[in-house]
C-alpha atoms as a PDB file:
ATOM      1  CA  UNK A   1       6.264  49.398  -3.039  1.00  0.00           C
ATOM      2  CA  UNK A   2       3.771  48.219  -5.787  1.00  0.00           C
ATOM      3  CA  UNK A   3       2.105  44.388  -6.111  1.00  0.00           C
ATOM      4  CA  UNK A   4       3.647  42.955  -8.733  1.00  0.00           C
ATOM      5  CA  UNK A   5       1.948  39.660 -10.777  1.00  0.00           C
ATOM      6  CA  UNK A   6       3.654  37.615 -13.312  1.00  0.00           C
ATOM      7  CA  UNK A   7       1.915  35.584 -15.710  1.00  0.00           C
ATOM      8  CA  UNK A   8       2.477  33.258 -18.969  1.00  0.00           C
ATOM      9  CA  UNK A   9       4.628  30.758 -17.528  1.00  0.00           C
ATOM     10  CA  UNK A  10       4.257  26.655 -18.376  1.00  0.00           C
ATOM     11  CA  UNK A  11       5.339  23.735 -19.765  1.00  0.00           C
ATOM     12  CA  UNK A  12       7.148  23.679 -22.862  1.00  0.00           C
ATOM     13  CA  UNK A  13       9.543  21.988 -25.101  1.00  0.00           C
ATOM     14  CA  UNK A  14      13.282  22.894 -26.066  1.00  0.00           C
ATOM     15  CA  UNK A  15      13.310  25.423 -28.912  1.00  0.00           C
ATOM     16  CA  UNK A  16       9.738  26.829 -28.240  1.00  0.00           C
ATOM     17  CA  UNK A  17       8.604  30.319 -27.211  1.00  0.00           C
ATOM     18  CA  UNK A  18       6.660  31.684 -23.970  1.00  0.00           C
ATOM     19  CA  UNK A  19       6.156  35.169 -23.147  1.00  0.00           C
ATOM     20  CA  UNK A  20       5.714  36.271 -19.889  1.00  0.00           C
ATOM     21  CA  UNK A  21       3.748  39.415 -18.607  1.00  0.00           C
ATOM     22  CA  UNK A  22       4.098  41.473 -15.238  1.00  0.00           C
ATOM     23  CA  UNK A  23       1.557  43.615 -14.005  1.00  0.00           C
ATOM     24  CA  UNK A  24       1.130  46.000 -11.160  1.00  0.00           C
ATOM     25  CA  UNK A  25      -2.027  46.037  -8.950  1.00  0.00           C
ATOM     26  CA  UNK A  26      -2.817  49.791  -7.827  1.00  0.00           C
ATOM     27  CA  UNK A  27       0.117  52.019  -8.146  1.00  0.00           C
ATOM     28  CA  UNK A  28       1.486  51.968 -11.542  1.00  0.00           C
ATOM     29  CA  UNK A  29       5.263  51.143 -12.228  1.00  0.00           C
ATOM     30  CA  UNK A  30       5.925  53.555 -15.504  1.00  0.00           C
ATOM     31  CA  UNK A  31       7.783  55.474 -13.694  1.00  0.00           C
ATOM     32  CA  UNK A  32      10.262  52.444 -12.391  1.00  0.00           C
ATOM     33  CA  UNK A  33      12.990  51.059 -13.975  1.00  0.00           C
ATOM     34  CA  UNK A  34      12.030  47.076 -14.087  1.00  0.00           C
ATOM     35  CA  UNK A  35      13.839  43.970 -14.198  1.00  0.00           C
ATOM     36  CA  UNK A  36      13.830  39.459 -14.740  1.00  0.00           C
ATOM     37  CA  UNK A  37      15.087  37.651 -12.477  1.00  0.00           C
ATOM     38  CA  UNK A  38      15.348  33.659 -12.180  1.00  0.00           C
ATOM     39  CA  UNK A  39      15.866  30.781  -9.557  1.00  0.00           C
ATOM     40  CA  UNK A  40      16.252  27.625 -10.065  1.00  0.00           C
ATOM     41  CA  UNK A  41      15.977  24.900  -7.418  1.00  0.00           C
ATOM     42  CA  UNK A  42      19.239  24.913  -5.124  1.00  0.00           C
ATOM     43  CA  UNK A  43      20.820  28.010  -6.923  1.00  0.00           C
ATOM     44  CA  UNK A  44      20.687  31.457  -6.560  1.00  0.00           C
ATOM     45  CA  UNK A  45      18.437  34.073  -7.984  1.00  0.00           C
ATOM     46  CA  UNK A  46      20.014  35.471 -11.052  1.00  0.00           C
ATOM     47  CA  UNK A  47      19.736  38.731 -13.314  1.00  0.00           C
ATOM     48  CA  UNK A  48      18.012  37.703 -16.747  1.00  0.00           C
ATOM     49  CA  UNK A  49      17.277  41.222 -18.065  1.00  0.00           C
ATOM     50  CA  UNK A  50      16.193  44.445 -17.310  1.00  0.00           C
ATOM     51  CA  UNK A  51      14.912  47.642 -18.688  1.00  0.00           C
ATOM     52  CA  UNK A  52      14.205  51.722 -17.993  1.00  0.00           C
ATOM     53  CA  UNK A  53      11.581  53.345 -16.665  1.00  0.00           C
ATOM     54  CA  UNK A  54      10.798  54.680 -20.405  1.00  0.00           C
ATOM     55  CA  UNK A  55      11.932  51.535 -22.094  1.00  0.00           C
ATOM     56  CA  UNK A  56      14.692  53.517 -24.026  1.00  0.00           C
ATOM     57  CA  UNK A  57      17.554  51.021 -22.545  1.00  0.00           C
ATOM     58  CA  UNK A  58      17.586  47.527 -22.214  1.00  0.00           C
ATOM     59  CA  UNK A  59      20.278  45.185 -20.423  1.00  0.00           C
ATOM     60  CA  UNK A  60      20.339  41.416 -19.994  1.00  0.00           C
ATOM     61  CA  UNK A  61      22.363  38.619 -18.700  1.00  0.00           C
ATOM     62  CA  UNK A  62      25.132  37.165 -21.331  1.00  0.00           C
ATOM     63  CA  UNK A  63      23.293  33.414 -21.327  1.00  0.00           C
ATOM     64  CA  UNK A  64      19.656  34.814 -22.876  1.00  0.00           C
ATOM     65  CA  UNK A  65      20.864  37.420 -24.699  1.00  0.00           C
ATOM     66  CA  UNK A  66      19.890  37.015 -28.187  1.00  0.00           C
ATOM     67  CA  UNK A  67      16.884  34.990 -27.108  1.00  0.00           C
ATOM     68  CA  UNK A  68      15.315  36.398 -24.823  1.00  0.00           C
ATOM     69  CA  UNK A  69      13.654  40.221 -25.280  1.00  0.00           C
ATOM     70  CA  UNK A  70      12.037  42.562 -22.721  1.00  0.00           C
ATOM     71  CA  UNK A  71       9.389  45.673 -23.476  1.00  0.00           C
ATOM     72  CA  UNK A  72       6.927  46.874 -21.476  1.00  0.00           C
ATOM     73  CA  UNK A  73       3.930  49.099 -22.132  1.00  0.00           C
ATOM     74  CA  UNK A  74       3.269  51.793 -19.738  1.00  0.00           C
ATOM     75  CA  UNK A  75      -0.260  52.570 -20.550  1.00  0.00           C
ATOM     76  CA  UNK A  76      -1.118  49.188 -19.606  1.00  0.00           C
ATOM     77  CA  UNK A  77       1.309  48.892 -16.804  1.00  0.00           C
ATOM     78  CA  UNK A  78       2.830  46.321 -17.632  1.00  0.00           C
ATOM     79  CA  UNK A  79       6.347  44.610 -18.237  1.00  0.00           C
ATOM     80  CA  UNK A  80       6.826  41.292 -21.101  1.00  0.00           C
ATOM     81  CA  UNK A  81       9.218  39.269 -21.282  1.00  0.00           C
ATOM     82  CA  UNK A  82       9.392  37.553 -24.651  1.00  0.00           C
ATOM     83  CA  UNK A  83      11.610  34.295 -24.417  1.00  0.00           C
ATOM     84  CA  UNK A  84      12.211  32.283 -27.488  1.00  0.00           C
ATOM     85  CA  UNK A  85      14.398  28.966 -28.466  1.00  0.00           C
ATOM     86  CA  UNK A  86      14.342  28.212 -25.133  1.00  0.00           C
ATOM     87  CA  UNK A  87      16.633  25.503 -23.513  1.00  0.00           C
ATOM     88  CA  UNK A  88      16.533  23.299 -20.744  1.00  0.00           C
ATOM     89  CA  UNK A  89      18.819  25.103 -18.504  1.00  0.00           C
ATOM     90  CA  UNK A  90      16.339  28.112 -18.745  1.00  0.00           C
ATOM     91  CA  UNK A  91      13.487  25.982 -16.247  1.00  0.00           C
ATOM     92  CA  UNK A  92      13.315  28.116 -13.473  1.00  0.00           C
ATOM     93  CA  UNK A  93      10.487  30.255 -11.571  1.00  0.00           C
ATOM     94  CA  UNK A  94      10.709  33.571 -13.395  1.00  0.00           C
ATOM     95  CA  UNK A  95      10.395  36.723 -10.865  1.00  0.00           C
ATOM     96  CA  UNK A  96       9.639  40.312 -11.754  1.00  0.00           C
ATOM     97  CA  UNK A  97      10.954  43.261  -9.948  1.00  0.00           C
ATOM     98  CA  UNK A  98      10.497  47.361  -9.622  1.00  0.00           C
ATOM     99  CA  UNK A  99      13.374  48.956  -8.940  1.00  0.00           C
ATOM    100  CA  UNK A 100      13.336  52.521  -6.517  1.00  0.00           C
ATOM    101  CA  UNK A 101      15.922  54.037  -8.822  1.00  0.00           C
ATOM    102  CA  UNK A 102      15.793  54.956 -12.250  1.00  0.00           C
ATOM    103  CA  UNK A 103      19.939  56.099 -12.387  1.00  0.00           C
ATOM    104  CA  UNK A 104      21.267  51.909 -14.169  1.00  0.00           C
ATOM    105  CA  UNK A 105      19.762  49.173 -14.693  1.00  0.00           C
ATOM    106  CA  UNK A 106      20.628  46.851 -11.273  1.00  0.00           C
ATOM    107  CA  UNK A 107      21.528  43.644 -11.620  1.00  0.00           C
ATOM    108  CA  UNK A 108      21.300  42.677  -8.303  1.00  0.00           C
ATOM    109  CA  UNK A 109      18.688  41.772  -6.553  1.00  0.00           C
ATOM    110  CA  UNK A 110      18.263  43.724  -3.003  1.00  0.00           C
ATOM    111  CA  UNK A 111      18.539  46.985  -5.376  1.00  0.00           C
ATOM    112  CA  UNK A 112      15.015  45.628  -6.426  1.00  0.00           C
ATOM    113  CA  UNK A 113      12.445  46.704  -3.309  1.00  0.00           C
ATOM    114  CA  UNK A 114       9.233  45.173  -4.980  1.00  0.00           C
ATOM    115  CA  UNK A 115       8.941  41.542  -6.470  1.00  0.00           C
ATOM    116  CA  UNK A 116       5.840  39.519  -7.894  1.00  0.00           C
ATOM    117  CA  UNK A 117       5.438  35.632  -6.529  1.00  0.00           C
ATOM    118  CA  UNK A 118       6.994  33.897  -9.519  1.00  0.00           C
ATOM    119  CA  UNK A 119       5.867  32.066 -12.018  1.00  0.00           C
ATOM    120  CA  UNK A 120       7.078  28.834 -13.285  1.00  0.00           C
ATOM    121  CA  UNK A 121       8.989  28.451 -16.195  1.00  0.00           C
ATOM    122  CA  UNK A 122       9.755  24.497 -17.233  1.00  0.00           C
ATOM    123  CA  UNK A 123      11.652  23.600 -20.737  1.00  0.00           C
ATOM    124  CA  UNK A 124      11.545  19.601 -21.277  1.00  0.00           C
ATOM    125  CA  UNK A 125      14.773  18.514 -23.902  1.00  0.00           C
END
């Protein structure tokens, strides 16, 4: 498992941009295929988008798709997510995961072994 910090989260209005960062503390996570996930209060965590190990394939839910864009640079470790015209419905605490395999892209979470603590996403309309 690797320690996993998000970053770059806040407070902003409907239509506005945030990107959010994920490092890794120690081991490094270039060799793990990485993912988004959300939760908002009283629902589930959810899938928002996910990409390889070297970046080359990219996957994301159907309701941020278009908006919402994931990268990640290995030499620094680290995973982005880049979310832009952002809605309401998006306000959520914003998790990033490593995933053990590097076959898909999962979209579920227990196929994730290592998550970060969150960090909280809030879009006022």
């Amino acid at each position: 498992q690797v320690q996993l910090v998000e970053s770059g989260g806040g407070l902003v209005q409907a239509g506005s941009s945030l990107r959010l960062s994920c490092t890794s503390s120690g081991r490094t996570i270039s060799l793990r295929n990485m993912g988004w996930f959300r939760q908002a209060p009283g629902k589930e965590r959810e899938f928002v988008a996910g990409i390889t190990s070297t970046g080359l394939s990219t996957s994301y839910a159907d309701s941020v798709k278009g908006r919402f864009t994931i990268s990640r640079d290995n030499a620094k470790n680290t995973v982005y997510l880049q979310m832009n015209s952002l809605k309401a419905e998006d306000t959520a605490v914003y998790y990033c995961a490593a995933s053990p395999n590097n076959y898909y892209i999962a979209t579920y979470p227990p196929y994730y072994n290592s998550w970060g603590q969150g960090t909280q996403v809030t879009v006022s309309s």
